[in-house]
N, C-alpha and C. Protein backbone atom coordinates (compact mmCIF):
# COMPACT_ATOMS: atom_id res chain seq x y z
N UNK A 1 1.46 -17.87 6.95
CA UNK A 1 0.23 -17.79 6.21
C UNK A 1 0.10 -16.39 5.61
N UNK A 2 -0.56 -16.57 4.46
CA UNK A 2 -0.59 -14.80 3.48
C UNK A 2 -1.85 -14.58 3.96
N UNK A 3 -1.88 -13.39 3.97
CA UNK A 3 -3.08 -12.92 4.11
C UNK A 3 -3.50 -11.32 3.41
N UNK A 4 -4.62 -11.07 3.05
CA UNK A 4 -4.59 -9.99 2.30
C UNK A 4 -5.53 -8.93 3.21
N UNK A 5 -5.07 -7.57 3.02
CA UNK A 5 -5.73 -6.53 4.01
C UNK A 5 -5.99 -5.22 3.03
N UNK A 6 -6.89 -4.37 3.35
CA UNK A 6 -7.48 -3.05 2.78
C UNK A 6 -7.07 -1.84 3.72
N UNK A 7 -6.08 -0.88 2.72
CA UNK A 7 -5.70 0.04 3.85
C UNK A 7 -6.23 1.43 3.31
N UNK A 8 -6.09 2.20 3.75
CA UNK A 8 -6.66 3.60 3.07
C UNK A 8 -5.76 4.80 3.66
N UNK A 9 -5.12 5.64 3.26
CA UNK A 9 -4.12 6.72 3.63
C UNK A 9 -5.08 7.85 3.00
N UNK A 10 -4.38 8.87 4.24
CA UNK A 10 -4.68 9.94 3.98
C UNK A 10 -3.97 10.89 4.31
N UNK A 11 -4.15 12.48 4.14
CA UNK A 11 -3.17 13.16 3.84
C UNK A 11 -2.74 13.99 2.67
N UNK A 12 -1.28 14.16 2.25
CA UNK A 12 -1.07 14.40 0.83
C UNK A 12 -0.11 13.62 0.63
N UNK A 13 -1.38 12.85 0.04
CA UNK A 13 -0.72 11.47 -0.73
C UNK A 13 -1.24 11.14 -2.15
N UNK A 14 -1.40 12.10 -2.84
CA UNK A 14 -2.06 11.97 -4.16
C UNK A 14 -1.01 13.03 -5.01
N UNK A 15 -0.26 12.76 -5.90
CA UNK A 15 0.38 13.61 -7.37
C UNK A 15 2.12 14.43 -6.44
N UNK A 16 2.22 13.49 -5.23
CA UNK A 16 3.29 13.43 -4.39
C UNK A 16 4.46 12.08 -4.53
N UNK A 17 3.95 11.28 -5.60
CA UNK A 17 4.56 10.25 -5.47
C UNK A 17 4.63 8.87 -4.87
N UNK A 18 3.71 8.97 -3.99
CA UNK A 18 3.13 8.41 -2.89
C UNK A 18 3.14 7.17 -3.50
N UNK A 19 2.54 7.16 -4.73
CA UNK A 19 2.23 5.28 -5.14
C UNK A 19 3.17 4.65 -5.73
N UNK A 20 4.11 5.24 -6.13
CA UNK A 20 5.67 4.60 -6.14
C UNK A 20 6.19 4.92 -5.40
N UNK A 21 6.43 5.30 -4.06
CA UNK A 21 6.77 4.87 -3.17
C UNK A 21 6.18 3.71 -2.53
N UNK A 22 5.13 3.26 -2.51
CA UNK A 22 4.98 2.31 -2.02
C UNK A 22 4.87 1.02 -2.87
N UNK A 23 5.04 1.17 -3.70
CA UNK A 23 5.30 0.07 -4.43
C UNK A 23 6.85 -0.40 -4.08
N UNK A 24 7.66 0.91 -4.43
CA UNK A 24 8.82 0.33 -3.84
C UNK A 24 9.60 -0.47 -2.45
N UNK A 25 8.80 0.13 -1.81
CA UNK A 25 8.61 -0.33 -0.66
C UNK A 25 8.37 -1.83 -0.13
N UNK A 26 7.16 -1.76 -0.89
CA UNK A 26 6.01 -3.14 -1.09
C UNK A 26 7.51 -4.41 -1.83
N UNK A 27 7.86 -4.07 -3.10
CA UNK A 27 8.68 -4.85 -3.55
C UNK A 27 10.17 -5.16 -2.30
N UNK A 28 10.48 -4.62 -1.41
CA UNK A 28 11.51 -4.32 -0.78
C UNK A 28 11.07 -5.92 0.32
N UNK A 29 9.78 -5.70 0.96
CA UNK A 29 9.26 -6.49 1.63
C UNK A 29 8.21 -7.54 1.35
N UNK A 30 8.27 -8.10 0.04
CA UNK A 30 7.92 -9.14 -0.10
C UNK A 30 6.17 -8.65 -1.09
N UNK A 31 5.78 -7.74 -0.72
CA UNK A 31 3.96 -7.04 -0.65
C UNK A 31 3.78 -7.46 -1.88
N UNK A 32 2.63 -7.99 -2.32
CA UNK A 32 1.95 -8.43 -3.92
C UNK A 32 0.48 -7.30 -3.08
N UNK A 33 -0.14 -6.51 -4.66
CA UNK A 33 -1.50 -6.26 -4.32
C UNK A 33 -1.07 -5.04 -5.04
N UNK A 34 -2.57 -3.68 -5.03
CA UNK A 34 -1.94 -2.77 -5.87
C UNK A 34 -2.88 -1.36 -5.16
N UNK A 35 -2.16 -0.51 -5.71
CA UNK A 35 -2.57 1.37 -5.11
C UNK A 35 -3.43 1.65 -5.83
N UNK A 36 -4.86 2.97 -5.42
CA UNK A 36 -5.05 3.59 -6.52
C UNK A 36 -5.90 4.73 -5.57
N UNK A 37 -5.52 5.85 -6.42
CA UNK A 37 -5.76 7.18 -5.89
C UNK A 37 -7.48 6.89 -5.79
N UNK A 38 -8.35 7.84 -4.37
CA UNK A 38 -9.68 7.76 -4.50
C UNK A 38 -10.10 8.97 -4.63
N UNK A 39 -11.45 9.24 -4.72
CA UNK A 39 -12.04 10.30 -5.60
C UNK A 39 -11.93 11.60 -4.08
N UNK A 40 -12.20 11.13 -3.15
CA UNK A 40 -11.56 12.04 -1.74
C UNK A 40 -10.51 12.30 -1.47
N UNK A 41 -9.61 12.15 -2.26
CA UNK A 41 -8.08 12.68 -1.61
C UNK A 41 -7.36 11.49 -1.48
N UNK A 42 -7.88 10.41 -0.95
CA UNK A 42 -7.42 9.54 -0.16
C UNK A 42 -6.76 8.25 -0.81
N UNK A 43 -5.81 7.62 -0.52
CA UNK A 43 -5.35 6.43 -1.42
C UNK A 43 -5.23 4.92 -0.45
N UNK A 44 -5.66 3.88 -1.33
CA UNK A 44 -6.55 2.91 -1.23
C UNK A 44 -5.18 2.06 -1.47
N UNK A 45 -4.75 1.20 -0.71
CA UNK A 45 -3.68 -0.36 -0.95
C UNK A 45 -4.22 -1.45 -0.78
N UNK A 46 -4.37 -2.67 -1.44
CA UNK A 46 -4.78 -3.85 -0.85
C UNK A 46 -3.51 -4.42 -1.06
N UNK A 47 -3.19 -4.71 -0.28
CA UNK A 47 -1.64 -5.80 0.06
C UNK A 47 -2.06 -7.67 0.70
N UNK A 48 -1.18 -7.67 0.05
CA UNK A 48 -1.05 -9.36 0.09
C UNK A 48 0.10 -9.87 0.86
N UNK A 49 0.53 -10.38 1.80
CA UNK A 49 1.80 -11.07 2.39
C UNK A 49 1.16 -11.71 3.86
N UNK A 50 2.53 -11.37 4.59
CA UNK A 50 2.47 -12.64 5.65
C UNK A 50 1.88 -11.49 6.43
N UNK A 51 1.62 -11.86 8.50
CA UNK A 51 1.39 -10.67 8.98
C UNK A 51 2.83 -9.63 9.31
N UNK A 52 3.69 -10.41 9.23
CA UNK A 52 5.01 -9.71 9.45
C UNK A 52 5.34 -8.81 8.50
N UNK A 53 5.25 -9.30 7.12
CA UNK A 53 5.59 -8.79 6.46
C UNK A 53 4.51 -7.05 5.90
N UNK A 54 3.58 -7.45 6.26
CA UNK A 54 2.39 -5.96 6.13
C UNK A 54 2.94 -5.55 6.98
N UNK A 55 3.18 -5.78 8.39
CA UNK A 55 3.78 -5.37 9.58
C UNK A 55 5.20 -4.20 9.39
N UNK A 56 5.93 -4.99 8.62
CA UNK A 56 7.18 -4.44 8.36
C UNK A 56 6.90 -2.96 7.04
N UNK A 57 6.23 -3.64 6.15
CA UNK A 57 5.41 -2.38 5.41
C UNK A 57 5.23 -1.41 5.79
């Protein structure tokens, strides 16, 4: 079963590359959904897949 989840990172993860990396990532393991930098520093994923597969993410 897919299921979709809201994640939020933090850190330095903003103008590091961070959101292609995880896209790449995301494509590696199956992940549909999308990144976007927030106004705190912080970056925002909603991912779509199985639980294994967020798991493996």
């Amino acid at each position: 079963m897919r299921v979709a989840k809201r994640l939020i990172v933090s850190g330095r993860v903003q103008g590091v590359g961070f959101r292609y990396f995880s896209q790449e990532t995301a494509q590696r393991f199956g992940i549909k959904g999308w990144v976007r930098n927030l106004s705190d520093g912080t970056v925002e994923l909603h991912v779509e897949g199985t639980e294994q597969e967020i798991g493996a993410f």
